[in-house]
N, C-alpha and C. Protein backbone atom coordinates (compact mmCIF):
# COMPACT_ATOMS: atom_id res chain seq x y z
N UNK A 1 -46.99 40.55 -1.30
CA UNK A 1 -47.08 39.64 -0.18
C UNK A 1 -47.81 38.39 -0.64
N UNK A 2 -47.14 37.02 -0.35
CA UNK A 2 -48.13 35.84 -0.54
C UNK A 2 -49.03 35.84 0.57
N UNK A 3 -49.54 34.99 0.08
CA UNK A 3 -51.05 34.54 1.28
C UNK A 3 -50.63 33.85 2.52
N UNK A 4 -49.13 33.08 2.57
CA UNK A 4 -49.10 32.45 3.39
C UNK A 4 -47.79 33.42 4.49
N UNK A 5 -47.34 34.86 4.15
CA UNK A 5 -46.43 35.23 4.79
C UNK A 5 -47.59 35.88 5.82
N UNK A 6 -46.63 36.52 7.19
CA UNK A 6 -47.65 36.54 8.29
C UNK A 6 -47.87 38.44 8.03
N UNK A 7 -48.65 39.08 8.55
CA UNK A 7 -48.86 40.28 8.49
C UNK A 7 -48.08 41.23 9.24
N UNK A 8 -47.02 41.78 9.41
CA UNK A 8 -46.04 42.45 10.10
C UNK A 8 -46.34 43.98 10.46
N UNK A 9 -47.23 44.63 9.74
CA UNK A 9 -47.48 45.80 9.49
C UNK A 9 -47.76 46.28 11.04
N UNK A 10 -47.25 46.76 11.70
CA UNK A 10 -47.40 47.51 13.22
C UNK A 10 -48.95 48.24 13.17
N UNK A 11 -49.32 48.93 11.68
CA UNK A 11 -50.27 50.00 11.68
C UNK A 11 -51.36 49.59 11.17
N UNK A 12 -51.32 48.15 10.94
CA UNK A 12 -52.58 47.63 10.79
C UNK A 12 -53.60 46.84 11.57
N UNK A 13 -54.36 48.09 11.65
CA UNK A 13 -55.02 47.67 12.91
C UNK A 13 -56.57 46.75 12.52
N UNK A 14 -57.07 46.60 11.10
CA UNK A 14 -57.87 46.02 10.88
C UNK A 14 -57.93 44.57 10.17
N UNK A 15 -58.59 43.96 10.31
CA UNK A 15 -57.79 42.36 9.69
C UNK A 15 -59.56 41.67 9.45
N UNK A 16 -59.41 41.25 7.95
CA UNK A 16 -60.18 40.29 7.13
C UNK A 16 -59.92 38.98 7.92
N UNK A 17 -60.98 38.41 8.48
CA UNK A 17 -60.90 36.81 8.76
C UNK A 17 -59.36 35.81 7.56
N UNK A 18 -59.23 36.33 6.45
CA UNK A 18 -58.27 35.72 6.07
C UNK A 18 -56.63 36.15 6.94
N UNK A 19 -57.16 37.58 6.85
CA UNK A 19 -55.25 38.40 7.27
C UNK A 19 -55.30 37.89 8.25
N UNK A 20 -56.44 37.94 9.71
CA UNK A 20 -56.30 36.90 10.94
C UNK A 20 -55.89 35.67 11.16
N UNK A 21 -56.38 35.02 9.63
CA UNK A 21 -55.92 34.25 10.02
C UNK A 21 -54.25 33.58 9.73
N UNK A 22 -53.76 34.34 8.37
CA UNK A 22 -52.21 34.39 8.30
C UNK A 22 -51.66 35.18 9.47
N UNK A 23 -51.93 36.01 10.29
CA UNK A 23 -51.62 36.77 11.33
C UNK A 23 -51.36 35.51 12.52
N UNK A 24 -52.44 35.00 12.92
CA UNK A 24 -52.20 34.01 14.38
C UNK A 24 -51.48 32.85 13.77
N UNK A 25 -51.44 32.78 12.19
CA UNK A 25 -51.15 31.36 11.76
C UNK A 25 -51.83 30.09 11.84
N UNK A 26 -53.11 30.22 11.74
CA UNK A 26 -54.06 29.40 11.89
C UNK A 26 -54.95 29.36 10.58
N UNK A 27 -55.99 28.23 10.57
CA UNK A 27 -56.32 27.95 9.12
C UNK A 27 -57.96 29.46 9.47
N UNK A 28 -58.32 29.73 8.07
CA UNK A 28 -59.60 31.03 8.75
C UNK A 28 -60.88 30.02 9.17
N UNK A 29 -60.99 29.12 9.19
CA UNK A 29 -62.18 28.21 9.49
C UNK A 29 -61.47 28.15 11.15
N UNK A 30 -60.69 28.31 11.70
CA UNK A 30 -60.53 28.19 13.09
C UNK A 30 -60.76 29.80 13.60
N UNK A 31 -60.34 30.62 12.89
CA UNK A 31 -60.95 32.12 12.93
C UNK A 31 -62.56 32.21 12.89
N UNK A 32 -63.21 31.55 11.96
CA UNK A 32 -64.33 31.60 12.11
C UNK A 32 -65.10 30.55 13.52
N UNK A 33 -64.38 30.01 13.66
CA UNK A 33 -65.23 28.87 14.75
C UNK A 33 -64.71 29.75 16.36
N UNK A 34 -63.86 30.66 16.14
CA UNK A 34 -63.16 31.71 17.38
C UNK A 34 -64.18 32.39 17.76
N UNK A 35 -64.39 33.19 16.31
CA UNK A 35 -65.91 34.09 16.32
C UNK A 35 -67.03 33.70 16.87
N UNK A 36 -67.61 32.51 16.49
CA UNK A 36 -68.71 31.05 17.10
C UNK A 36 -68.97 31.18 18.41
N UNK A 37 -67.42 30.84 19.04
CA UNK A 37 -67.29 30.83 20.18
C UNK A 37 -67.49 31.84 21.18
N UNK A 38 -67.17 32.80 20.53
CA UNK A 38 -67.35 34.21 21.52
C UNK A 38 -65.75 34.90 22.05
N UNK A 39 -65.05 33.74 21.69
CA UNK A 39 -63.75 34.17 21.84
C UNK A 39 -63.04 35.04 21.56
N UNK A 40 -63.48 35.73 20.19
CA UNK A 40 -63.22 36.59 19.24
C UNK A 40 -64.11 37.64 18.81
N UNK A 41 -63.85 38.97 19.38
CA UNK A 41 -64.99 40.05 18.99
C UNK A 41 -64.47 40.19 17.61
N UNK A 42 -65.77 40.54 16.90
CA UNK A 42 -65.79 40.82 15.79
C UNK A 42 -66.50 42.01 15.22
N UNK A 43 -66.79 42.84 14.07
CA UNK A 43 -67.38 43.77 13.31
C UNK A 43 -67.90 43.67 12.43
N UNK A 44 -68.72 44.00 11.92
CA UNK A 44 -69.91 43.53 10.10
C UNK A 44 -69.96 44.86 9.85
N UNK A 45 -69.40 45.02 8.98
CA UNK A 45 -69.74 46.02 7.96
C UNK A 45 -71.07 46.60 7.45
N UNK A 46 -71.04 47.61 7.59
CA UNK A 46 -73.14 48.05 7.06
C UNK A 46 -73.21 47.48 5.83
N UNK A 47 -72.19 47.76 5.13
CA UNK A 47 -72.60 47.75 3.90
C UNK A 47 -72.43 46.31 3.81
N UNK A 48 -72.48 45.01 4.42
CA UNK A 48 -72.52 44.17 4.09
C UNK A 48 -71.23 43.01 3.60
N UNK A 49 -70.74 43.90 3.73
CA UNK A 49 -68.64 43.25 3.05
C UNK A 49 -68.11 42.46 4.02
N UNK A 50 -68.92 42.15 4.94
CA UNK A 50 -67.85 41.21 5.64
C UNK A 50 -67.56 41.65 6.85
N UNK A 51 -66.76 40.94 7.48
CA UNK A 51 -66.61 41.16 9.01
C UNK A 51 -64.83 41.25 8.76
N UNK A 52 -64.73 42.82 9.88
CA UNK A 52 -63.65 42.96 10.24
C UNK A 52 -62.99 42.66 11.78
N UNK A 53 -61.98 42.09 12.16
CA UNK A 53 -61.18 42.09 13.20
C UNK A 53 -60.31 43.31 13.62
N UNK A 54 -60.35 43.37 15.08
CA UNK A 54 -59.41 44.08 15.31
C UNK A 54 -57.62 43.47 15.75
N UNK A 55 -56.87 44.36 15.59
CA UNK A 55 -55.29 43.35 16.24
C UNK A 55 -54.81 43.11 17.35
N UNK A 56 -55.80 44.12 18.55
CA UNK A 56 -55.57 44.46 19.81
C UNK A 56 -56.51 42.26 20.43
N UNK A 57 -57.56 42.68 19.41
CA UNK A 57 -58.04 41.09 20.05
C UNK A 57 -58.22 39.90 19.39
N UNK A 58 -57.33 39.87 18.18
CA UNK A 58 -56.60 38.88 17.63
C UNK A 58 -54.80 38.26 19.07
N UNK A 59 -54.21 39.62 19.19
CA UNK A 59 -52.87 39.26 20.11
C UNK A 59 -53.53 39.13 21.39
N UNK A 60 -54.86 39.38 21.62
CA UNK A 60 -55.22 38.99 23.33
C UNK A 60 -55.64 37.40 22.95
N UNK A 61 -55.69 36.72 22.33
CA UNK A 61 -55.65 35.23 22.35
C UNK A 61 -54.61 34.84 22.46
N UNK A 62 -53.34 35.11 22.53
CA UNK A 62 -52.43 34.60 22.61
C UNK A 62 -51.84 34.54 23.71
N UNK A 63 -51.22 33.90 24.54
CA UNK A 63 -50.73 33.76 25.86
C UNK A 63 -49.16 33.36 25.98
N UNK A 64 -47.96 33.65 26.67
CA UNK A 64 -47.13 32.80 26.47
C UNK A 64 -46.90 31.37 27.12
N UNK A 65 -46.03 30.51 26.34
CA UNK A 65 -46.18 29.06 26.65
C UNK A 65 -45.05 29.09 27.72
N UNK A 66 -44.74 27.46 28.28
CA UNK A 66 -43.87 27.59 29.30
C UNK A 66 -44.14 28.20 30.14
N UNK A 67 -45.67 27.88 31.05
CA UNK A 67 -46.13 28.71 31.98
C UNK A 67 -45.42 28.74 33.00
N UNK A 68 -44.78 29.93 33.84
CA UNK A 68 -43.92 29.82 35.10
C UNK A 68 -44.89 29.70 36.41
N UNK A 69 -46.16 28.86 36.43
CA UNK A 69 -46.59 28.31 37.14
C UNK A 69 -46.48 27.00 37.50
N UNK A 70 -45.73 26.65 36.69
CA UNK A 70 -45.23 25.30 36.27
C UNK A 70 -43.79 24.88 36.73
N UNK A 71 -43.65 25.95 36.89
CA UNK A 71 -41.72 26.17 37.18
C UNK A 71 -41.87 26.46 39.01
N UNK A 72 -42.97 26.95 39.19
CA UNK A 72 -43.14 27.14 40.57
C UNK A 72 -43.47 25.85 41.46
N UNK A 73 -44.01 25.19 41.10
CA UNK A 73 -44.36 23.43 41.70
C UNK A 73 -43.43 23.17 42.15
């Protein structure tokens, strides 16, 4: 897999600030400023390795576009 294809794997449920961020398609400095925000729960590792994501609240940022609230006006 390159770095820039998106993560497809159904069974991967854990994601490195990088895989998040080939996952939403966003650069990981906007993953990290998500985290900042509070927008984005996150995990730290005991042992110190870093922070893991989950995929359940990586896809709850996402919303669909073409809001049909819009269509309702």
């Amino acid at each position: 897999m390159t770095s820039d294809e998106p993560i497809n794997d159904t069974a991967h449920e854990w994601f490195t600030p990088a895989e998040a961020a080939r996952h939403l398609r966003v650069t990981r400095q906007t993953v990290y400023n998500y985290m900042e925000q509070g927008l984005l729960p996150y995990y730290e590792l005991k042992s110190g390795g870093g922070r893991r994501l989950r995929r359940a609240d990586l896809d709850a940022l996402l919303e669909p576009g073409g809001s049909s609230q819009a269509n309702a006006k």
